[in-house]
PDB file of N, CA and C in Angstrom:
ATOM      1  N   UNK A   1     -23.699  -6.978  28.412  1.00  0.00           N
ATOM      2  CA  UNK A   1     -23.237  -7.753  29.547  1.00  0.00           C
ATOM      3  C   UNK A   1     -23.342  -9.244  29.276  1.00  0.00           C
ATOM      4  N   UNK A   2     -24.430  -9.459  28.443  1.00  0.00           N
ATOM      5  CA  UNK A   2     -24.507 -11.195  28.343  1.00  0.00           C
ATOM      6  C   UNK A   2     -23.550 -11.323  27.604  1.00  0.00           C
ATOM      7  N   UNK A   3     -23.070 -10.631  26.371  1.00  0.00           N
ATOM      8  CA  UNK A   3     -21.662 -10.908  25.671  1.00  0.00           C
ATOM      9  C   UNK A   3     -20.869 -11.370  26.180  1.00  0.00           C
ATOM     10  N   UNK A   4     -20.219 -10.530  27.172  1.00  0.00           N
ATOM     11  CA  UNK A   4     -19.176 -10.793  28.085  1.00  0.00           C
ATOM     12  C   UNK A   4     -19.160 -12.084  28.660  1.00  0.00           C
ATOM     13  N   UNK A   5     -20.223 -12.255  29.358  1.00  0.00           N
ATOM     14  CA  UNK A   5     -20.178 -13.655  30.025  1.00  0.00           C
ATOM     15  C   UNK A   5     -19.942 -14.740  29.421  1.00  0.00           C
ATOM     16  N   UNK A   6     -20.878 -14.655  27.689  1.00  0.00           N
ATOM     17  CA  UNK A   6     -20.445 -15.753  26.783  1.00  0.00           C
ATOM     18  C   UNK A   6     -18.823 -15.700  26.699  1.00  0.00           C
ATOM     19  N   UNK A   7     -18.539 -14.745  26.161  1.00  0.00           N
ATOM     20  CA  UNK A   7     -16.821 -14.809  26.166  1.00  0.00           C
ATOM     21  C   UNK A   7     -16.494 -15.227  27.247  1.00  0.00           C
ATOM     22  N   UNK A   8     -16.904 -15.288  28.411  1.00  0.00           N
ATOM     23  CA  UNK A   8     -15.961 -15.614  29.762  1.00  0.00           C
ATOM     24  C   UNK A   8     -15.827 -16.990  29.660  1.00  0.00           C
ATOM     25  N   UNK A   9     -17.300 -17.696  29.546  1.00  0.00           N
ATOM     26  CA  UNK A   9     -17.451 -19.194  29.478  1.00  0.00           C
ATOM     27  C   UNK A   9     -16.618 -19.626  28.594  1.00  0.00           C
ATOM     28  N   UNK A  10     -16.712 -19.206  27.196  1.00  0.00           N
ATOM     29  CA  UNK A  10     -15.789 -19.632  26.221  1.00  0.00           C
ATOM     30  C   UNK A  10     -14.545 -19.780  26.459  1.00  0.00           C
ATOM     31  N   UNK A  11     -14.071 -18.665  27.399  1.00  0.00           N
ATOM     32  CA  UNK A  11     -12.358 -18.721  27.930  1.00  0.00           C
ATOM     33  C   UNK A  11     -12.331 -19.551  28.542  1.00  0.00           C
ATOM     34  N   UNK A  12     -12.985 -19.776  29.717  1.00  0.00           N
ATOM     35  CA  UNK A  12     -12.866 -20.794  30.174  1.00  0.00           C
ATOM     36  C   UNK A  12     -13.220 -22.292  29.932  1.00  0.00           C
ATOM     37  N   UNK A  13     -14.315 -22.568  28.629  1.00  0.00           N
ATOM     38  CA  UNK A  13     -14.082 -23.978  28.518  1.00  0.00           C
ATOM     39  C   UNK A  13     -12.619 -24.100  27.590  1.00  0.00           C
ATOM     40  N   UNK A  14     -12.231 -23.037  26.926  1.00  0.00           N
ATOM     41  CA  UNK A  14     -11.054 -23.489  26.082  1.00  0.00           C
ATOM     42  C   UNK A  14      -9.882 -23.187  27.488  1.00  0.00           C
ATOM     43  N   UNK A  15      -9.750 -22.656  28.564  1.00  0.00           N
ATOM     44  CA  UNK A  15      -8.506 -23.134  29.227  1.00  0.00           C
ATOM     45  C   UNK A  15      -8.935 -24.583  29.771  1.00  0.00           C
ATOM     46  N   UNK A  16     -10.263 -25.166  29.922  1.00  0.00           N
ATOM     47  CA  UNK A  16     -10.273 -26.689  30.652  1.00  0.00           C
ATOM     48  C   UNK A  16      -9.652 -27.356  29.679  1.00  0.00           C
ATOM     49  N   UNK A  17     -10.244 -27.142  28.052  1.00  0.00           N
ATOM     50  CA  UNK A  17      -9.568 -28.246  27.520  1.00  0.00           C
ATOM     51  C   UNK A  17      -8.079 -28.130  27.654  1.00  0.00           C
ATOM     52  N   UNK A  18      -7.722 -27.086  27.316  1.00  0.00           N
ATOM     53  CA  UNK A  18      -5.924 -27.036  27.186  1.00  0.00           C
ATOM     54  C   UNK A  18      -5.398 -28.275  28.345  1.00  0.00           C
ATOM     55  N   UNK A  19      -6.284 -27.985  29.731  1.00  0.00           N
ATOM     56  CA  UNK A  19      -5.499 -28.372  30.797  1.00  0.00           C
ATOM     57  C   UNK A  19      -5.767 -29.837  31.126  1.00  0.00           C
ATOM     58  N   UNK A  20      -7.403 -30.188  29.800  1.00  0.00           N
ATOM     59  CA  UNK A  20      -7.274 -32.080  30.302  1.00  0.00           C
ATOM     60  C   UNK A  20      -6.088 -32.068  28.848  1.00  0.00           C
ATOM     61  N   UNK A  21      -6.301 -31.937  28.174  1.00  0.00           N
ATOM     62  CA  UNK A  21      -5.160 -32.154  27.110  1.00  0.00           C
ATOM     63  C   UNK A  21      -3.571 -32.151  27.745  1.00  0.00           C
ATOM     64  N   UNK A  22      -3.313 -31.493  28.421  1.00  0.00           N
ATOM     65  CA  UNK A  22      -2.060 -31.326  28.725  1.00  0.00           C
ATOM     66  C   UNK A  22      -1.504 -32.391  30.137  1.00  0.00           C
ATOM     67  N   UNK A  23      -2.916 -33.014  30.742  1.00  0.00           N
ATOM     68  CA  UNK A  23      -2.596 -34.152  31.821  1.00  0.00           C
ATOM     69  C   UNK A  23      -3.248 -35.140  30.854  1.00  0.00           C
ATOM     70  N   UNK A  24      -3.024 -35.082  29.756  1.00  0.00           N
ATOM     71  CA  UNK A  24      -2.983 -36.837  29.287  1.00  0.00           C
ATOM     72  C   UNK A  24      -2.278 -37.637  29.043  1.00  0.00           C
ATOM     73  N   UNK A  25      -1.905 -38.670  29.093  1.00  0.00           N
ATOM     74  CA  UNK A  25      -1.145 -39.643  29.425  1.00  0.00           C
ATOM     75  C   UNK A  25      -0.983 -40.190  28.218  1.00  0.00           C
ATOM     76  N   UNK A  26       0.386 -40.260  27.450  1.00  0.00           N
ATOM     77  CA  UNK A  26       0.854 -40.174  26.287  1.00  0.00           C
ATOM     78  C   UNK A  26       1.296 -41.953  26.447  1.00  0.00           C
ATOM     79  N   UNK A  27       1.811 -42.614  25.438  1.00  0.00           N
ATOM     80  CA  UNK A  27       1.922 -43.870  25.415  1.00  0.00           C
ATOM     81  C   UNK A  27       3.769 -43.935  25.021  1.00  0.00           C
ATOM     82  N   UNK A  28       4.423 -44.277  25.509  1.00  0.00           N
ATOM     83  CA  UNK A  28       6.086 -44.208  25.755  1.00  0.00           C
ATOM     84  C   UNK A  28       6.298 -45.561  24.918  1.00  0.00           C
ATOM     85  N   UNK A  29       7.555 -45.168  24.117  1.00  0.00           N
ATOM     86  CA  UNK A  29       8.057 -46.194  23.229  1.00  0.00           C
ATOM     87  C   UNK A  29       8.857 -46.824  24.016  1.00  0.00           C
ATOM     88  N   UNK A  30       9.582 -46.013  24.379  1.00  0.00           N
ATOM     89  CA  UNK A  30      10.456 -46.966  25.466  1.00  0.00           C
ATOM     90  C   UNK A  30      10.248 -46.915  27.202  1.00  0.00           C
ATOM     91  N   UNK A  31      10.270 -48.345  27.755  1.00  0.00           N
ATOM     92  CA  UNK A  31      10.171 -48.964  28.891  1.00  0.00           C
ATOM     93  C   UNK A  31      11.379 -49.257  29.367  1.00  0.00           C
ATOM     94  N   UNK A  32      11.976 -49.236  30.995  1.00  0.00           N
ATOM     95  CA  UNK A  32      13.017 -49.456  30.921  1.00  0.00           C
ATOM     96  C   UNK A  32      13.716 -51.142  30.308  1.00  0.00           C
ATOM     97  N   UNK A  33      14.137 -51.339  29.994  1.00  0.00           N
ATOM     98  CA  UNK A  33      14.535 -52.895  29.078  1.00  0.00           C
ATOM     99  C   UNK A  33      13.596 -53.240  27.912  1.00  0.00           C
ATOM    100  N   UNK A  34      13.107 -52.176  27.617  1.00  0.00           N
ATOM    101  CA  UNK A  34      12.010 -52.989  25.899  1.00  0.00           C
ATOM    102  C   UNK A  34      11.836 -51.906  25.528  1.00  0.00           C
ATOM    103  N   UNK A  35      11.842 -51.993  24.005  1.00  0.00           N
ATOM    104  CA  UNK A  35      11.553 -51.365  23.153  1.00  0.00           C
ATOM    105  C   UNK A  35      11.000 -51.293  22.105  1.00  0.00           C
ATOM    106  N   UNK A  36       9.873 -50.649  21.938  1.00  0.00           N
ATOM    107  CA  UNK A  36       8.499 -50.626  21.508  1.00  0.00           C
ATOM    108  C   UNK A  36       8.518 -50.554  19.505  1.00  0.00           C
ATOM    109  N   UNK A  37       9.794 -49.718  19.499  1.00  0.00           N
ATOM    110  CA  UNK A  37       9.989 -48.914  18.136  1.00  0.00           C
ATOM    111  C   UNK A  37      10.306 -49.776  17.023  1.00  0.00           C
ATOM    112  N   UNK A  38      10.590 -49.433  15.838  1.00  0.00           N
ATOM    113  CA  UNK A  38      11.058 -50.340  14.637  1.00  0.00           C
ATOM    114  C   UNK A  38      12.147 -51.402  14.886  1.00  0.00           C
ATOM    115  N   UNK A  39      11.984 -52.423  14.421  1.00  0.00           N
ATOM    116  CA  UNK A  39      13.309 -53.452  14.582  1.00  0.00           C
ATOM    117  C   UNK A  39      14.664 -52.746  14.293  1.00  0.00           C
ATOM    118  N   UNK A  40      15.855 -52.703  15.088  1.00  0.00           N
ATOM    119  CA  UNK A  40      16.776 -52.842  14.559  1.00  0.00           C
ATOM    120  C   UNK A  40      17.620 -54.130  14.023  1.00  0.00           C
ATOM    121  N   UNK A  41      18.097 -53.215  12.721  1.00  0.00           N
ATOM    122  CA  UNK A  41      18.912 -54.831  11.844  1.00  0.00           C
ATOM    123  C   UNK A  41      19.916 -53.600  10.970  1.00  0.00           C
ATOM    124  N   UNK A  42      21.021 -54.487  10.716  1.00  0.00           N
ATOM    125  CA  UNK A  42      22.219 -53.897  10.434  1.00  0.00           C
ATOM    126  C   UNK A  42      21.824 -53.159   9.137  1.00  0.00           C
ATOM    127  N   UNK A  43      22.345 -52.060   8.674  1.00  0.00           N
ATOM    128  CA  UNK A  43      22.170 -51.372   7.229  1.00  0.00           C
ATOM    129  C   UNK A  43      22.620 -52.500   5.820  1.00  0.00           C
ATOM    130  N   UNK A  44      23.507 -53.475   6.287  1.00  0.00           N
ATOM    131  CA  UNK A  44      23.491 -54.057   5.164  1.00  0.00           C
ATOM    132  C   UNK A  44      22.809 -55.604   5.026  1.00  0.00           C
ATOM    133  N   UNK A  45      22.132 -55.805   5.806  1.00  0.00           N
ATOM    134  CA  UNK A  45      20.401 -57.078   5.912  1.00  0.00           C
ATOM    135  C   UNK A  45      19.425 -55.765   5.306  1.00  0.00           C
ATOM    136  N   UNK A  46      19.575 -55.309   4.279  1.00  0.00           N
ATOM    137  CA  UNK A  46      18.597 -55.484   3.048  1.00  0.00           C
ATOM    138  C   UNK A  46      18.475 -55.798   1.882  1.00  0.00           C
ATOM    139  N   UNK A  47      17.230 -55.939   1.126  1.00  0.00           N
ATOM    140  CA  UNK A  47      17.407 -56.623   0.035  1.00  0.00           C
ATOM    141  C   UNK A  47      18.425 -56.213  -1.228  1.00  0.00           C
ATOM    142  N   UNK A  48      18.920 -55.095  -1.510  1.00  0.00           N
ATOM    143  CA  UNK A  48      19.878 -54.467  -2.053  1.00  0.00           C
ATOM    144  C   UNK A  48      21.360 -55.283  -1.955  1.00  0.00           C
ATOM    145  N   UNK A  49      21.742 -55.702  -0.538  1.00  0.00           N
ATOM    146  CA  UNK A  49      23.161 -55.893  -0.433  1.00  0.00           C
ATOM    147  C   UNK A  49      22.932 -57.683   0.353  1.00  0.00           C
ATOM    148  N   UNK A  50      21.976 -58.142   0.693  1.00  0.00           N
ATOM    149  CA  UNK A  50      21.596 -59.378   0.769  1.00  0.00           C
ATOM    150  C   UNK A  50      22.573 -59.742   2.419  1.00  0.00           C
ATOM    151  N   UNK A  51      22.729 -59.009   2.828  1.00  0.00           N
ATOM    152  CA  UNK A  51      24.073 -59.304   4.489  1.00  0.00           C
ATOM    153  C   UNK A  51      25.043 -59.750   3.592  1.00  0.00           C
ATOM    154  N   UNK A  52      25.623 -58.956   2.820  1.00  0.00           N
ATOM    155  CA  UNK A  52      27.105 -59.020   2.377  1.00  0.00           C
ATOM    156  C   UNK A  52      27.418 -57.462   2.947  1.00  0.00           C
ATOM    157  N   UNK A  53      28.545 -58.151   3.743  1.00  0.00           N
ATOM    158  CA  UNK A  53      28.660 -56.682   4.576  1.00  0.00           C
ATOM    159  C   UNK A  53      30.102 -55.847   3.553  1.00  0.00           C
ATOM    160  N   UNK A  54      30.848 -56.667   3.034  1.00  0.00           N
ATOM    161  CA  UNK A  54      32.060 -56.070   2.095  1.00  0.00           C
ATOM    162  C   UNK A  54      31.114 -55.466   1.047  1.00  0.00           C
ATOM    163  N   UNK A  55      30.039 -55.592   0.162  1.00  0.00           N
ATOM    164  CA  UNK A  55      29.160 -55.164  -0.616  1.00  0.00           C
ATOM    165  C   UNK A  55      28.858 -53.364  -0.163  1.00  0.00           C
ATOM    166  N   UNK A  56      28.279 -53.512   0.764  1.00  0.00           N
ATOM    167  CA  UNK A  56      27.818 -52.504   1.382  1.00  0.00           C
ATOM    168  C   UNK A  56      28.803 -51.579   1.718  1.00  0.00           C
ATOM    169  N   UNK A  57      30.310 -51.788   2.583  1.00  0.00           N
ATOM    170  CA  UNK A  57      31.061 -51.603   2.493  1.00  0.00           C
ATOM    171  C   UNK A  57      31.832 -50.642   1.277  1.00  0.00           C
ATOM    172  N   UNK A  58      31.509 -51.267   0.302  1.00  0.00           N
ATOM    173  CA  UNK A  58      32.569 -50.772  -1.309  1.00  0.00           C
ATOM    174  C   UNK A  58      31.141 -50.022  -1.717  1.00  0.00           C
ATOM    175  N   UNK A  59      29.937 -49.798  -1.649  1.00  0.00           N
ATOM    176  CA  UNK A  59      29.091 -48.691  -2.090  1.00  0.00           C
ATOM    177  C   UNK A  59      29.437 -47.754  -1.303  1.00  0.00           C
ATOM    178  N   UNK A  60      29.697 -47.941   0.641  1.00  0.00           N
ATOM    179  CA  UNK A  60      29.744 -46.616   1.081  1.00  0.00           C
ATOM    180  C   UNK A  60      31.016 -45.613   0.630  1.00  0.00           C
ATOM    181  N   UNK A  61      32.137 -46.478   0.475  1.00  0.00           N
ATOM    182  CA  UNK A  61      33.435 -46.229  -0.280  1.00  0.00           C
ATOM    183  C   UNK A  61      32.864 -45.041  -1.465  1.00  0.00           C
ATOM    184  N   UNK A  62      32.140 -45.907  -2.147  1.00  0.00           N
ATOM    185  CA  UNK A  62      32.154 -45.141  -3.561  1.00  0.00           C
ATOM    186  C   UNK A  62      31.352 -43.900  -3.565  1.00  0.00           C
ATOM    187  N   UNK A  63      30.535 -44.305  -3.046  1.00  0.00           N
ATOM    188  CA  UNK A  63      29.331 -42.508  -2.250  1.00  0.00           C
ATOM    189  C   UNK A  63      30.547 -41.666  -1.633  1.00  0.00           C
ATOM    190  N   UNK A  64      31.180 -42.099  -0.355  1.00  0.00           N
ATOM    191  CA  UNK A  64      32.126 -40.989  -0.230  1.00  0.00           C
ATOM    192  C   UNK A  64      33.243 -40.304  -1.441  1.00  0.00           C
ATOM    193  N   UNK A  65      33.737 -41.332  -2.112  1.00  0.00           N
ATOM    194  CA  UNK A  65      34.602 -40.848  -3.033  1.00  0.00           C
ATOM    195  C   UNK A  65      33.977 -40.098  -3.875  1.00  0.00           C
ATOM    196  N   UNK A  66      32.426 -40.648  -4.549  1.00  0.00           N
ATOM    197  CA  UNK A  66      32.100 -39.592  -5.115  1.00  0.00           C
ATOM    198  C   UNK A  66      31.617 -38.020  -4.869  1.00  0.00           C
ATOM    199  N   UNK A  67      31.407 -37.766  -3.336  1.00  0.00           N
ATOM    200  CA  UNK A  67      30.964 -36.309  -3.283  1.00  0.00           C
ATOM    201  C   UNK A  67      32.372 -35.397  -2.453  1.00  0.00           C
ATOM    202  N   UNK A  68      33.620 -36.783  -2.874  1.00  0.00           N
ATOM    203  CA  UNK A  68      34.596 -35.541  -2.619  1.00  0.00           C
ATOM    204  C   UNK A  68      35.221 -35.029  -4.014  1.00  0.00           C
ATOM    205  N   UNK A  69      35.291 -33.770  -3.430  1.00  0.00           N
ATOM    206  CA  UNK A  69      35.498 -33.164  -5.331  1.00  0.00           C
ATOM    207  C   UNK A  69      36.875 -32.866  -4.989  1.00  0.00           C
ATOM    208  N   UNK A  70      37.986 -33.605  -4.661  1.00  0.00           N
ATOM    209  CA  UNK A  70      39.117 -33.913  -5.272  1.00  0.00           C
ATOM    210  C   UNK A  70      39.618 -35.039  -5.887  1.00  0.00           C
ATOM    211  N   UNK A  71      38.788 -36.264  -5.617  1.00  0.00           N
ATOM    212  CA  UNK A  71      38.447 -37.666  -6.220  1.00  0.00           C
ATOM    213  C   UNK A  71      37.874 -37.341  -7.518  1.00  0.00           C
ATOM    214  N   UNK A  72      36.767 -36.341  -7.563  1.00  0.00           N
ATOM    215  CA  UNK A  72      35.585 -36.389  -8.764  1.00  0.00           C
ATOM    216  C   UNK A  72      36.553 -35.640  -9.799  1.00  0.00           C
ATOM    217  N   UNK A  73      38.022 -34.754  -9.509  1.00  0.00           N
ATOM    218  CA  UNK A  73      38.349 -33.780 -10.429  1.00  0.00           C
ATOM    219  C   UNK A  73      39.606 -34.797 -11.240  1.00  0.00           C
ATOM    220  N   UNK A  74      40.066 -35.586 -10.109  1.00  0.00           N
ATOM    221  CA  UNK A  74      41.204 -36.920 -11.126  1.00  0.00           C
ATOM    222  C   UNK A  74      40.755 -37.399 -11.671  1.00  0.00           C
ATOM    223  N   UNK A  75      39.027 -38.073 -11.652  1.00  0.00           N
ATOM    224  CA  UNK A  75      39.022 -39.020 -12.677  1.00  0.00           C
ATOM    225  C   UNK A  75      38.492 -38.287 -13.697  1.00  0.00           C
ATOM    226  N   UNK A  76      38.246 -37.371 -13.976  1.00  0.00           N
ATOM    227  CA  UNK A  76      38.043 -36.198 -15.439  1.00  0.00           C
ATOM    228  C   UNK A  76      39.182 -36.304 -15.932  1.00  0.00           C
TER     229      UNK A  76
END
């Protein structure tokens, strides 16, 4: 019988925690008008393409051309 009871207690301190865990108050990235998260800045303001946006431009060109394989089979 004392078994039991230990198990009972046990159930029940593990449903309290579940239930302060589950009313805790999490910290929100976004507020309405601000935002908490990583800067946004255009894909081509990095150091790679320096904000040359035609740069960036003629790589995405060339990535697409290269994984279409009717482009990749002409220039063979």
């Amino acid at each position: 019988m004392n078994a039991f009871k230990k198990l009972g207690f046990a159930g029940f301190a593990c449903c309290l925690t579940l239930l302060l865990v589950a009313c805790e108050k999490r910290i929100q990235l976004y507020e309405p008008g601000v935002y908490k998260g990583a800067p946004l800045t255009a894909p081509w303001d990095t150091p790679q393409y320096g904000g040359q946006t035609a740069a960036w431009e003629r790589a995405i060109e060339t990535r697409t051309r290269n994984q279409n394989e009717y482009w990749r089979m002409q220039a063979q």
